[in-house]
C-alpha atoms as a PDB file:
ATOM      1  CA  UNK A   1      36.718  11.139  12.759  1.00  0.00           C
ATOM      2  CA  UNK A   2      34.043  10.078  10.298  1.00  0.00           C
ATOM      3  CA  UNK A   3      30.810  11.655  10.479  1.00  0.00           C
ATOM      4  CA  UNK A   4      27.247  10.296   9.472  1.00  0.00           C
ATOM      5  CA  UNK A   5      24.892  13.503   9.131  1.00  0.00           C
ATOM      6  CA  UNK A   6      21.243  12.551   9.451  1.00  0.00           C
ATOM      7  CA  UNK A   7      17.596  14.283   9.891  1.00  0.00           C
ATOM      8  CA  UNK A   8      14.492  13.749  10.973  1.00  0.00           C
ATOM      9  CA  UNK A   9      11.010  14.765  11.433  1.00  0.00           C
ATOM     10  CA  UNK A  10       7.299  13.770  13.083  1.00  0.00           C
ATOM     11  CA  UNK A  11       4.270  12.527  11.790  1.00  0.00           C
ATOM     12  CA  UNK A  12       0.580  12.590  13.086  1.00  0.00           C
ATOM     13  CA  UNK A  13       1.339  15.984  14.622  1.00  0.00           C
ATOM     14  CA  UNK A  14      -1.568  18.745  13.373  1.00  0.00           C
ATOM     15  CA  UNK A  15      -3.720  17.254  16.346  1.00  0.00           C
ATOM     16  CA  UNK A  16      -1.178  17.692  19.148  1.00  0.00           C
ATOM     17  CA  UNK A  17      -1.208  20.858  21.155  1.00  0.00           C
ATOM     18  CA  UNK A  18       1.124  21.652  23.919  1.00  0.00           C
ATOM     19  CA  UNK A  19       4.480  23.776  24.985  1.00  0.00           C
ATOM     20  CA  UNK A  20       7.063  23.802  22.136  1.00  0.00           C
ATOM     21  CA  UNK A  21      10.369  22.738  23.826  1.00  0.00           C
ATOM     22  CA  UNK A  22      13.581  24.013  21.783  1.00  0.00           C
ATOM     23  CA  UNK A  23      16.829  21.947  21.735  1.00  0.00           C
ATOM     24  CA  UNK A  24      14.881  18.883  23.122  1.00  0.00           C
ATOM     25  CA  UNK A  25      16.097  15.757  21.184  1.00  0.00           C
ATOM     26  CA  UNK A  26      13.405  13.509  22.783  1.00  0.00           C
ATOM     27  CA  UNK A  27      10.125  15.355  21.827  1.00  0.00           C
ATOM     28  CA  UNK A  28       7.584  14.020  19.320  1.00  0.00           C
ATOM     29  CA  UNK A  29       7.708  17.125  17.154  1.00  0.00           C
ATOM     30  CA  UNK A  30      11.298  17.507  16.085  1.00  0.00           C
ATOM     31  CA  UNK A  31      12.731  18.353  13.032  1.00  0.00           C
ATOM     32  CA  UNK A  32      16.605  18.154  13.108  1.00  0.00           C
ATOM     33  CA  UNK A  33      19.584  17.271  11.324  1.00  0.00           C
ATOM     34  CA  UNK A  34      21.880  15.335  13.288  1.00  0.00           C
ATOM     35  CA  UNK A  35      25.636  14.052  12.925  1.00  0.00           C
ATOM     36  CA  UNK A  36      27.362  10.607  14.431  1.00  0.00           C
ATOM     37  CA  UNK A  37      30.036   9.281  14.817  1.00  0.00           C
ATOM     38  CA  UNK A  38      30.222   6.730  12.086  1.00  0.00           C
ATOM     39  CA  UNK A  39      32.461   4.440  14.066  1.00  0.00           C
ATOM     40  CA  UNK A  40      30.649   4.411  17.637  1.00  0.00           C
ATOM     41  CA  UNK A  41      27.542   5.980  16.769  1.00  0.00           C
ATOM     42  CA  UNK A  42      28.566   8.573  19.593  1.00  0.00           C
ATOM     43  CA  UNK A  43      25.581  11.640  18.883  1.00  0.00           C
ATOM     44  CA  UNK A  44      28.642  14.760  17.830  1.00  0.00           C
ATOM     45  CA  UNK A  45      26.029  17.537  17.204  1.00  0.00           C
ATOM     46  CA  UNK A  46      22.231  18.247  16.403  1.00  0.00           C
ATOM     47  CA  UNK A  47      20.671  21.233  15.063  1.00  0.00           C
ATOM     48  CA  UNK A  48      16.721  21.853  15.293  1.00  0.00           C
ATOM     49  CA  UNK A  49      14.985  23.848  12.165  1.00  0.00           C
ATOM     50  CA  UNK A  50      11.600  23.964  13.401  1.00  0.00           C
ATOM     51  CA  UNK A  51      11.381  23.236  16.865  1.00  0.00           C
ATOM     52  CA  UNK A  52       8.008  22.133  17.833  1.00  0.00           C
ATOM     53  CA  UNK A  53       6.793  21.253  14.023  1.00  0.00           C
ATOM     54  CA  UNK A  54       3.585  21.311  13.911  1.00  0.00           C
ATOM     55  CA  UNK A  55       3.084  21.714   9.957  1.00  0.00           C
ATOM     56  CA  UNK A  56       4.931  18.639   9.093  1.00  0.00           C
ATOM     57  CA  UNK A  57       7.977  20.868   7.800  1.00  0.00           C
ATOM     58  CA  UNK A  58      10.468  18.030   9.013  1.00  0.00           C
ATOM     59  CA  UNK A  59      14.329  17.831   7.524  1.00  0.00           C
ATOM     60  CA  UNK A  60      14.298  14.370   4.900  1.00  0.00           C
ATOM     61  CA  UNK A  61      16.302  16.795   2.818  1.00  0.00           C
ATOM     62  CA  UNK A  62      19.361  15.708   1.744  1.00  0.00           C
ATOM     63  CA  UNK A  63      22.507  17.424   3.392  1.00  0.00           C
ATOM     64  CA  UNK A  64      25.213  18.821   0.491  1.00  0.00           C
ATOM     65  CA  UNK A  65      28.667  18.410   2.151  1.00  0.00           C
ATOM     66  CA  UNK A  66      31.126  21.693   0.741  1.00  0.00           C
ATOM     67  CA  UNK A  67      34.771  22.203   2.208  1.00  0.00           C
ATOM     68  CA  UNK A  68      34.800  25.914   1.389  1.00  0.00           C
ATOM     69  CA  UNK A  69      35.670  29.397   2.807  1.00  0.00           C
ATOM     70  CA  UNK A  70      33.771  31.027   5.530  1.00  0.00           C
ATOM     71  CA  UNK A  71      34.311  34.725   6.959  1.00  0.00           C
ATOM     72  CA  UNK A  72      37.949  34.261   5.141  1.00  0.00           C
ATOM     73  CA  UNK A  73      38.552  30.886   6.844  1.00  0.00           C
ATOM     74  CA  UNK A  74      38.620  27.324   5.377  1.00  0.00           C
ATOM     75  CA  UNK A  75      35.410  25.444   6.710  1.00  0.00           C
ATOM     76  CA  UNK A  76      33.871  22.166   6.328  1.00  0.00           C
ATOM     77  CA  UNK A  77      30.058  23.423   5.599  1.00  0.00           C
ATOM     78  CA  UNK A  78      26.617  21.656   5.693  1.00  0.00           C
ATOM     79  CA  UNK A  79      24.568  23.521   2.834  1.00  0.00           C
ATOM     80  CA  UNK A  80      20.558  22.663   3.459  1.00  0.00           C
ATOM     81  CA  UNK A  81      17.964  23.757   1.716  1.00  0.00           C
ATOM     82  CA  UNK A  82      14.798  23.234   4.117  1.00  0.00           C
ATOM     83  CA  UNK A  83      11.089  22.065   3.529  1.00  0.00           C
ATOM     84  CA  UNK A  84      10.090  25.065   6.005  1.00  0.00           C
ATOM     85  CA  UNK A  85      11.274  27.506   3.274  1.00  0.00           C
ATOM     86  CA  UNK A  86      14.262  28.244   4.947  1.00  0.00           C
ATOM     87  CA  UNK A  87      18.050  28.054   3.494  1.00  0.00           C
ATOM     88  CA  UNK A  88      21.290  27.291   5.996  1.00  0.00           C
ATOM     89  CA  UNK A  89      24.710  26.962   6.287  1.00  0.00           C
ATOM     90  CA  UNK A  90      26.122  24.855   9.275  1.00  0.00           C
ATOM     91  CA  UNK A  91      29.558  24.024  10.029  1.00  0.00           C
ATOM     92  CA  UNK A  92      29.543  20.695   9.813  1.00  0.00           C
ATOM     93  CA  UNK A  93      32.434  19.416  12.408  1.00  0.00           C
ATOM     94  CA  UNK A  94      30.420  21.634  15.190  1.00  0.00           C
ATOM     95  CA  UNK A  95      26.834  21.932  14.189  1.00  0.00           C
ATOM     96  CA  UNK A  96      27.056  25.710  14.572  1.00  0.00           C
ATOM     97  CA  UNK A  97      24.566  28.308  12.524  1.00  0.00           C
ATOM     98  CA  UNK A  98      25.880  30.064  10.549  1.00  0.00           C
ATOM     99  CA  UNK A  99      23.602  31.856   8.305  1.00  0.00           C
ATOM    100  CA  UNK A 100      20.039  31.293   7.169  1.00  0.00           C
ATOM    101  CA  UNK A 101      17.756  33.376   4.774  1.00  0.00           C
ATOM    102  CA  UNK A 102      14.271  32.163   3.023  1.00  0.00           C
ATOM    103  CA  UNK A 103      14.654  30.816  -0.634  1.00  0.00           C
ATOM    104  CA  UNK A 104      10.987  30.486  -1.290  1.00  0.00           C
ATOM    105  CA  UNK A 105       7.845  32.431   0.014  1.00  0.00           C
ATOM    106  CA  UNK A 106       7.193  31.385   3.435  1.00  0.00           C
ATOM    107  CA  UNK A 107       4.370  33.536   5.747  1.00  0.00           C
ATOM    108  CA  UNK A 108       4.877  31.581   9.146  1.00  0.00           C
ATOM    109  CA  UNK A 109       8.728  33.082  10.582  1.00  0.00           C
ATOM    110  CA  UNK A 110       9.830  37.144  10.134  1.00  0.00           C
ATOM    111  CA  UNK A 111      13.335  35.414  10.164  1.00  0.00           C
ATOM    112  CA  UNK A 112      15.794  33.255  12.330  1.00  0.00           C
ATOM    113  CA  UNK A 113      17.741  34.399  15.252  1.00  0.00           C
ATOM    114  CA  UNK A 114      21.228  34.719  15.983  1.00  0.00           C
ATOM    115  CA  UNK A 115      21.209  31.026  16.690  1.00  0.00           C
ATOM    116  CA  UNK A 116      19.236  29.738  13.797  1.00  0.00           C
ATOM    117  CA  UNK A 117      15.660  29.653  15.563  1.00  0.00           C
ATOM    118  CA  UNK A 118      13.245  30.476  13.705  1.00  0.00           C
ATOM    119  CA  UNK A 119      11.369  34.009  14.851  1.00  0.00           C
ATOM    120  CA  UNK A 120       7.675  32.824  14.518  1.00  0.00           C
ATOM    121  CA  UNK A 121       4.734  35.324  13.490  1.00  0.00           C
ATOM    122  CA  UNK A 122       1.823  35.167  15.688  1.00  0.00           C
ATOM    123  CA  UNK A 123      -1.348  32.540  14.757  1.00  0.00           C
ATOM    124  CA  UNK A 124       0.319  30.432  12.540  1.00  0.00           C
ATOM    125  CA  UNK A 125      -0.581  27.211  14.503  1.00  0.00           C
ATOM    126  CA  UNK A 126      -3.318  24.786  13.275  1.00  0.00           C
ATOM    127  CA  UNK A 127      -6.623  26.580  14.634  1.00  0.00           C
ATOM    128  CA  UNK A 128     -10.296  25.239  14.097  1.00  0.00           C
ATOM    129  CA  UNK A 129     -10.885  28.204  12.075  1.00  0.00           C
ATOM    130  CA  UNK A 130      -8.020  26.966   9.290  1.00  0.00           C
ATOM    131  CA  UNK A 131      -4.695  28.569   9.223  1.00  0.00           C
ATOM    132  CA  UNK A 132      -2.795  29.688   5.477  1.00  0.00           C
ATOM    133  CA  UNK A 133       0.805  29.453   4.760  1.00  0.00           C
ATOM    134  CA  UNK A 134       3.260  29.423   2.666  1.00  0.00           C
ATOM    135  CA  UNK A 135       5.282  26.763   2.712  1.00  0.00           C
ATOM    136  CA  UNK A 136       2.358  24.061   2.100  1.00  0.00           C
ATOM    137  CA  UNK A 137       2.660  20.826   3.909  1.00  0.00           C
ATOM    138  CA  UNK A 138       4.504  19.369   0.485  1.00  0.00           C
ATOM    139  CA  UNK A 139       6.869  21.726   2.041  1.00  0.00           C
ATOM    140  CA  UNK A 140       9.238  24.453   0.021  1.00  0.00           C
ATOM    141  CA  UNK A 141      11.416  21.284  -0.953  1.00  0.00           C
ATOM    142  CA  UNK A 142      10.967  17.556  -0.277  1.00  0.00           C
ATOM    143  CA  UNK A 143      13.113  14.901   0.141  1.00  0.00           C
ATOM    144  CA  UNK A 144      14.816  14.896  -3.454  1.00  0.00           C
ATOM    145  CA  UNK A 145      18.668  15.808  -3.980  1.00  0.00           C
ATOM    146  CA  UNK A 146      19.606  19.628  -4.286  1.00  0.00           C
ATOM    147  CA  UNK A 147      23.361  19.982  -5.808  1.00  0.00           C
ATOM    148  CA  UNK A 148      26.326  22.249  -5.064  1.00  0.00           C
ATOM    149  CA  UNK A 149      28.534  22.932  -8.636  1.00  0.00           C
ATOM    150  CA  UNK A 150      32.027  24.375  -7.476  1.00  0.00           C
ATOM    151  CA  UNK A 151      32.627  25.594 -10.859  1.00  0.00           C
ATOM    152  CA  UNK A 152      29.850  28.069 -11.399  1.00  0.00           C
ATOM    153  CA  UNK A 153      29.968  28.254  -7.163  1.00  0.00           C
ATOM    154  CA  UNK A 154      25.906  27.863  -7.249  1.00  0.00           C
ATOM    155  CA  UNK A 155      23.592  25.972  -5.295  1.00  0.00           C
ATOM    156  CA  UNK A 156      20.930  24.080  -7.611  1.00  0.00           C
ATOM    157  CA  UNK A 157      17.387  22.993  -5.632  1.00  0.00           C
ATOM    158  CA  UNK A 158      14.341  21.809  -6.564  1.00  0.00           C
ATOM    159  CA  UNK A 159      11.498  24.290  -4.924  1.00  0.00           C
ATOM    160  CA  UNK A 160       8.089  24.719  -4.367  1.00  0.00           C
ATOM    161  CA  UNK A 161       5.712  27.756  -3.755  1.00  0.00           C
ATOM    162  CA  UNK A 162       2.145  26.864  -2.922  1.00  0.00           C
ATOM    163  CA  UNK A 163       0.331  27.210   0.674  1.00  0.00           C
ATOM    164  CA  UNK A 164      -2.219  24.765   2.346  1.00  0.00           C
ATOM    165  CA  UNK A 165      -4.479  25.023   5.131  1.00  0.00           C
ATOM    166  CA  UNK A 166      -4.334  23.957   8.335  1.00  0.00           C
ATOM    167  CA  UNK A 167      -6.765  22.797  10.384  1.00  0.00           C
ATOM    168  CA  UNK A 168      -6.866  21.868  13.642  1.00  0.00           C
ATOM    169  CA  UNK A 169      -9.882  19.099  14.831  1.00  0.00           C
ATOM    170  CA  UNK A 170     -11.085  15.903  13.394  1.00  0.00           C
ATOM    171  CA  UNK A 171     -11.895  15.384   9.851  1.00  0.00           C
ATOM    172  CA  UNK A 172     -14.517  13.185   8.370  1.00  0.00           C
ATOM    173  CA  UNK A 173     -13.761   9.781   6.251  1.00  0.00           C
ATOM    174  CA  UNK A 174     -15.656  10.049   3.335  1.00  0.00           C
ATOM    175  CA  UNK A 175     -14.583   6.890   1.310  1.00  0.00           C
ATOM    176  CA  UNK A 176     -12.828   6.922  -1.978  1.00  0.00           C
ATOM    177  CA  UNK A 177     -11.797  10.699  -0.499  1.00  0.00           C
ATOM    178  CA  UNK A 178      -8.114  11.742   0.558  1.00  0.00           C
ATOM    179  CA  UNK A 179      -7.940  11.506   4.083  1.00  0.00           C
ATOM    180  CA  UNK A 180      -5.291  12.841   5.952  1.00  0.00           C
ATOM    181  CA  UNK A 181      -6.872  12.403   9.475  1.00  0.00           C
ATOM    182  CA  UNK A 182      -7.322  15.739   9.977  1.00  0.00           C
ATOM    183  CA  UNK A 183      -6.135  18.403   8.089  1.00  0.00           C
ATOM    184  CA  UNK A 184      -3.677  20.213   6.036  1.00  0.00           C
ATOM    185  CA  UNK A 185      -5.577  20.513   2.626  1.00  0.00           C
ATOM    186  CA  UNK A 186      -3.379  20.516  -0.078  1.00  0.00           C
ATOM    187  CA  UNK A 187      -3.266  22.048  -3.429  1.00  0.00           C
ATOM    188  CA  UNK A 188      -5.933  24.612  -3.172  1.00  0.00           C
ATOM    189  CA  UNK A 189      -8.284  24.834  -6.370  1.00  0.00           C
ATOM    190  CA  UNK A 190      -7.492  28.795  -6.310  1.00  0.00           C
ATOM    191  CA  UNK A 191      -3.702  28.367  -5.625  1.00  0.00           C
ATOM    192  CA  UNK A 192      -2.416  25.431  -7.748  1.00  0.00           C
ATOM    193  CA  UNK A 193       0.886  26.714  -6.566  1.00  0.00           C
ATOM    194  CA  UNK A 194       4.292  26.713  -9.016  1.00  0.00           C
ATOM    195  CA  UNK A 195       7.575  25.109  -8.819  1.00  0.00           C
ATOM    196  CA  UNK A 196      11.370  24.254 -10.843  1.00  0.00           C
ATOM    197  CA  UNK A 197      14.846  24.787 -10.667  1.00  0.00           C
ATOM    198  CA  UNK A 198      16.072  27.562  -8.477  1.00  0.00           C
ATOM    199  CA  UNK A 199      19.793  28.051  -8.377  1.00  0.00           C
ATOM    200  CA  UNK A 200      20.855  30.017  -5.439  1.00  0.00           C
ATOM    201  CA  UNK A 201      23.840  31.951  -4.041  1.00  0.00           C
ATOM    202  CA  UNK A 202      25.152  29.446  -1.387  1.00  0.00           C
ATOM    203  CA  UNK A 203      27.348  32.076   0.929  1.00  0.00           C
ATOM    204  CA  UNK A 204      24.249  34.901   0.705  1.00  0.00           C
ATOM    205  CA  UNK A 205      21.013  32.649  -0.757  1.00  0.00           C
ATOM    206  CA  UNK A 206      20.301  35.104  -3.276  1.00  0.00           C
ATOM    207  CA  UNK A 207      18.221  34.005  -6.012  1.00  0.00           C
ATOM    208  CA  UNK A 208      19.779  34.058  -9.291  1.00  0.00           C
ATOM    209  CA  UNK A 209      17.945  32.171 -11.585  1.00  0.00           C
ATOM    210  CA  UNK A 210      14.548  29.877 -11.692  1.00  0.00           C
ATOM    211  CA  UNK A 211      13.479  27.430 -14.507  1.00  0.00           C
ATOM    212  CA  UNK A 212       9.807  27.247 -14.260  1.00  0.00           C
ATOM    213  CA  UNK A 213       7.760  24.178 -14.598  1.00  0.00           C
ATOM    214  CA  UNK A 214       4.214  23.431 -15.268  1.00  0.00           C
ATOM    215  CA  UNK A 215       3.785  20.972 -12.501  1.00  0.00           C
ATOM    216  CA  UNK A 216       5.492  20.995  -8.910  1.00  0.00           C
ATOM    217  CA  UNK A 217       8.840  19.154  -9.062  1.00  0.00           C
ATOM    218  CA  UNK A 218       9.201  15.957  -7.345  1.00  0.00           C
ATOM    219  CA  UNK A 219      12.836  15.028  -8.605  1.00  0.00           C
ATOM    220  CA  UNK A 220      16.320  15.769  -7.521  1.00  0.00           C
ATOM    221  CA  UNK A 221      18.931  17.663  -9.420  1.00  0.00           C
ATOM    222  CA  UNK A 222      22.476  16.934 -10.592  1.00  0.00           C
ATOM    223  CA  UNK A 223      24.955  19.539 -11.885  1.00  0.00           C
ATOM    224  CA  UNK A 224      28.217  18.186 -13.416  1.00  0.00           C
ATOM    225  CA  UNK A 225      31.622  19.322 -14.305  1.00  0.00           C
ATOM    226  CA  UNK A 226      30.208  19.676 -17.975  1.00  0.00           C
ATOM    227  CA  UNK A 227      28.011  22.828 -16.279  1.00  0.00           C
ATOM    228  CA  UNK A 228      24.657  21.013 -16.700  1.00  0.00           C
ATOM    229  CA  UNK A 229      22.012  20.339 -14.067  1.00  0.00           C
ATOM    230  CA  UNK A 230      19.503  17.392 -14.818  1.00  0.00           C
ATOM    231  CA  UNK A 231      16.415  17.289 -13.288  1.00  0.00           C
ATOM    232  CA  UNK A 232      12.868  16.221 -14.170  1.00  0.00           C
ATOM    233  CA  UNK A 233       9.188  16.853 -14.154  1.00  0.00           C
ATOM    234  CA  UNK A 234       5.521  15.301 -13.386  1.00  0.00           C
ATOM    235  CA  UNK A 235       5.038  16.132 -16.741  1.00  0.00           C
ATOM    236  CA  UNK A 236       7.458  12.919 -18.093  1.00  0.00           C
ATOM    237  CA  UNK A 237      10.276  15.673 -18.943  1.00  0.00           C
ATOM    238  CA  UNK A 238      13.877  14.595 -18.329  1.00  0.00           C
ATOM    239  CA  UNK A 239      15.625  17.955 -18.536  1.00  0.00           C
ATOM    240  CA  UNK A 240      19.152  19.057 -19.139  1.00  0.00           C
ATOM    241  CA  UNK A 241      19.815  23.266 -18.033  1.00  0.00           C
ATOM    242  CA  UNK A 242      23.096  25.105 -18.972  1.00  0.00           C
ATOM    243  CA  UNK A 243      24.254  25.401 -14.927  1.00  0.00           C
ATOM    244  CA  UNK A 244      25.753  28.983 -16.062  1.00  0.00           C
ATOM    245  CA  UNK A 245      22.866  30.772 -17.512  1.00  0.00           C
ATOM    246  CA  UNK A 246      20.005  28.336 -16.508  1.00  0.00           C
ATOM    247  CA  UNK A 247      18.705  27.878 -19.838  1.00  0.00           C
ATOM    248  CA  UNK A 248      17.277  24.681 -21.345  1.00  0.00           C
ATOM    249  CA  UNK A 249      19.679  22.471 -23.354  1.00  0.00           C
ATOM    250  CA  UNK A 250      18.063  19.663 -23.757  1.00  0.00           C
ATOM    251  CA  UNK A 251      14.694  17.652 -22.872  1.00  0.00           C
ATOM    252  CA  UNK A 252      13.689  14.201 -23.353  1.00  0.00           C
ATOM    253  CA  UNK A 253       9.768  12.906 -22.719  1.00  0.00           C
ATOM    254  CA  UNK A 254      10.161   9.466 -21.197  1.00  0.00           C
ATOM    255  CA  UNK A 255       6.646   8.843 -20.812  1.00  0.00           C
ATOM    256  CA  UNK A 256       6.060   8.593 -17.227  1.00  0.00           C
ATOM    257  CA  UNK A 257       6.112  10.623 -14.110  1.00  0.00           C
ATOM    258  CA  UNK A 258       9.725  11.801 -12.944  1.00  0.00           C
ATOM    259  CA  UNK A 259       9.826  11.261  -9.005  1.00  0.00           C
ATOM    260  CA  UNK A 260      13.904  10.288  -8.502  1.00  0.00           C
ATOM    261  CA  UNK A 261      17.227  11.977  -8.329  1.00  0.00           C
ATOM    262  CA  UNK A 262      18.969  10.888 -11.289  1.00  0.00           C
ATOM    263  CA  UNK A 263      22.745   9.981 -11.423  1.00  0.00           C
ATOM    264  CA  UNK A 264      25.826   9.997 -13.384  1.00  0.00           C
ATOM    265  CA  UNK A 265      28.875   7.518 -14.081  1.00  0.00           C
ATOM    266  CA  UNK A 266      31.100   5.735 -16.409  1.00  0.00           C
ATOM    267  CA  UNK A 267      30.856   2.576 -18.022  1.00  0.00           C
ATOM    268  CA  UNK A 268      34.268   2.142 -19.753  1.00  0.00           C
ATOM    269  CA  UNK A 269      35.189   5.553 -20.148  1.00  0.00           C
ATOM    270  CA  UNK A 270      31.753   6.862 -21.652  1.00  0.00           C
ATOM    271  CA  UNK A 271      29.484   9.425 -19.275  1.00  0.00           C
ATOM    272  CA  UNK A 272      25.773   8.140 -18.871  1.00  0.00           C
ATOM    273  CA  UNK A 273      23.197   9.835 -17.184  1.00  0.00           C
ATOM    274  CA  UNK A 274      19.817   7.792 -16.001  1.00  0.00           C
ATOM    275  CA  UNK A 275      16.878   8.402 -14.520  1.00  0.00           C
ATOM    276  CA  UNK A 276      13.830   6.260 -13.102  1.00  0.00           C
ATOM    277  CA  UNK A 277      10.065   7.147 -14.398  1.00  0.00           C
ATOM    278  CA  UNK A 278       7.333   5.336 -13.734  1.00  0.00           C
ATOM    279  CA  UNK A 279       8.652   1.456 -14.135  1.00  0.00           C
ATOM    280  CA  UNK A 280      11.613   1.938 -16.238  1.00  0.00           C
ATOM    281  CA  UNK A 281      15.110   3.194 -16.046  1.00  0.00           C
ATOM    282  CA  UNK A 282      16.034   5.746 -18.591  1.00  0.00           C
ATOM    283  CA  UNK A 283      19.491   5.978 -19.542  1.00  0.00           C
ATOM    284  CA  UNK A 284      21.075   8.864 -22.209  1.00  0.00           C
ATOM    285  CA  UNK A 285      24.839   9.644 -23.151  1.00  0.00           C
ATOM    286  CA  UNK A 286      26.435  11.907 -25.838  1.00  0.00           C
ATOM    287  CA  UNK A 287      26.826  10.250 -29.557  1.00  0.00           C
ATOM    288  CA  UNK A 288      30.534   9.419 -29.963  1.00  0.00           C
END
């Protein structure tokens, strides 16, 4: 059976209040991954991260498919790095948990359950009197690619660390202002936040490395059988990073703001690499 794995997430939500209803499919305030049956769209499993979102944590990360051991046993695996801060492995044939740890500073859950939920710590809802946490609304990741190398056996993710605030109420349009319609507010002017390349244990989520950047990432990463992960930066940097010992190999300004996942492939037998910034495609391979 083919499988189409999915996820998705709410928006308007830091002005709803109400009962959070776990496992419900059908609620507003969802964030789930989901799998179908590619031929007959038949629904084969779901699995919520944050029932009841109400910080806009929802799952538009993209899903890294592994076929690896698990507890000594061959397993097809889901590997998902989520914007709530949260790392998990889920079978991916079942849709069954089976293990989750942070990967970034998060100040809303003590941890997840034996079933994946997360354990939430007490007043971290939107309040009038503004509520602080780590993840920010930007999330711990976004919707750019993370990559799985199975040569160094490491998981490579792009990750944030700042915090917002969330308020709960209306907010007032001031024109020519960012209005979000009511709250979170973003990038604090005390807590610019930090952000880069984190590569990660897949089967524990131990850290093991970071490369820092100046600016918070908003492009994907690729790691190739040459053990190098691309990625890319606000600051116009297209980046290559030894995928063994993290360490920059190579970087390239291209002028413009990095905000895509950039790919490899062969044009008669020659590797390229490109990369979109700003209005222009970038494209670099080795000198012959």
């Amino acid at each position: 059976m083919s499988l189409k794995i999915s996820s998705s997430g709410a928006r308007e939500i830091l002005r709803r209040t109400g009962t959070a209803i776990r496992d419900s499919v059908t609620t507003c305030t969802q964030t789930a991954s989901s799998a179908l049956d590619a031929d007959t769209g038949k629904l084969n499993w779901y699995f919520q991260f944050v029932p009841h979102d109400l910080h806009d944590w929802d799952a538009t990360q993209v899903p890294v498919l592994v076929d690896a051991e698990w507890g000594g046993q061959p397993r097809k695996l889901v590997y998902w790095a989520h914007r709530g801060g949260f790392y998990y492995v889920l079978d991916r044939e079942t849709g069954k948990f089976l293990f989750g740890t942070p990967f970034a500073k998060q100040t809303w859950a003590k941890g997840l359950d034996p079933a994946g939920h997360p354990i939430r710590l007490a007043n971290i809802d939107p309040s009038p009197e503004e509520t602080y946490l780590w993840p920010g609304v930007q999330g711990a990741t976004n919707w750019y690619a993370p990559s799985y190398n199975p040569l160094t056996k490491l998981f490579y993710v792009a990750f944030l660390e700042n915090r917002s605030v969330y308020r709960k109420g209306e907010k007032e349009y001031i024109a020519g202002n960012r209005y979000t319609g009511s709250s979170p507010l973003i990038d604090l002017p005390e807590d610019p936040g930090r952000g880069g390349v984190r590569a990660l244990n897949p089967h524990t989520g131990e850290r093991v490395r970071d490369y820092t950047l100046h600016t918070k990432p908003w492009a994907g990463v690729l790691s190739t059988a040459g053990k190098l992960v691309f990625g890319g930066s606000d600051e116009g940097y297209f980046f290559a990073l030894d995928a063994e010992t993290g360490k920059e190999v190579w970087r390239q300004n291209v002028g413009g703001v990095i905000r895509a996942n950039p790919i490899s492939y062969l044009i008669k037998g020659r590797q390229l690499v490109s990369i979109a910034a700003g209005n222009a495609l970038f494209t670099f391979s080795l000198e012959r």
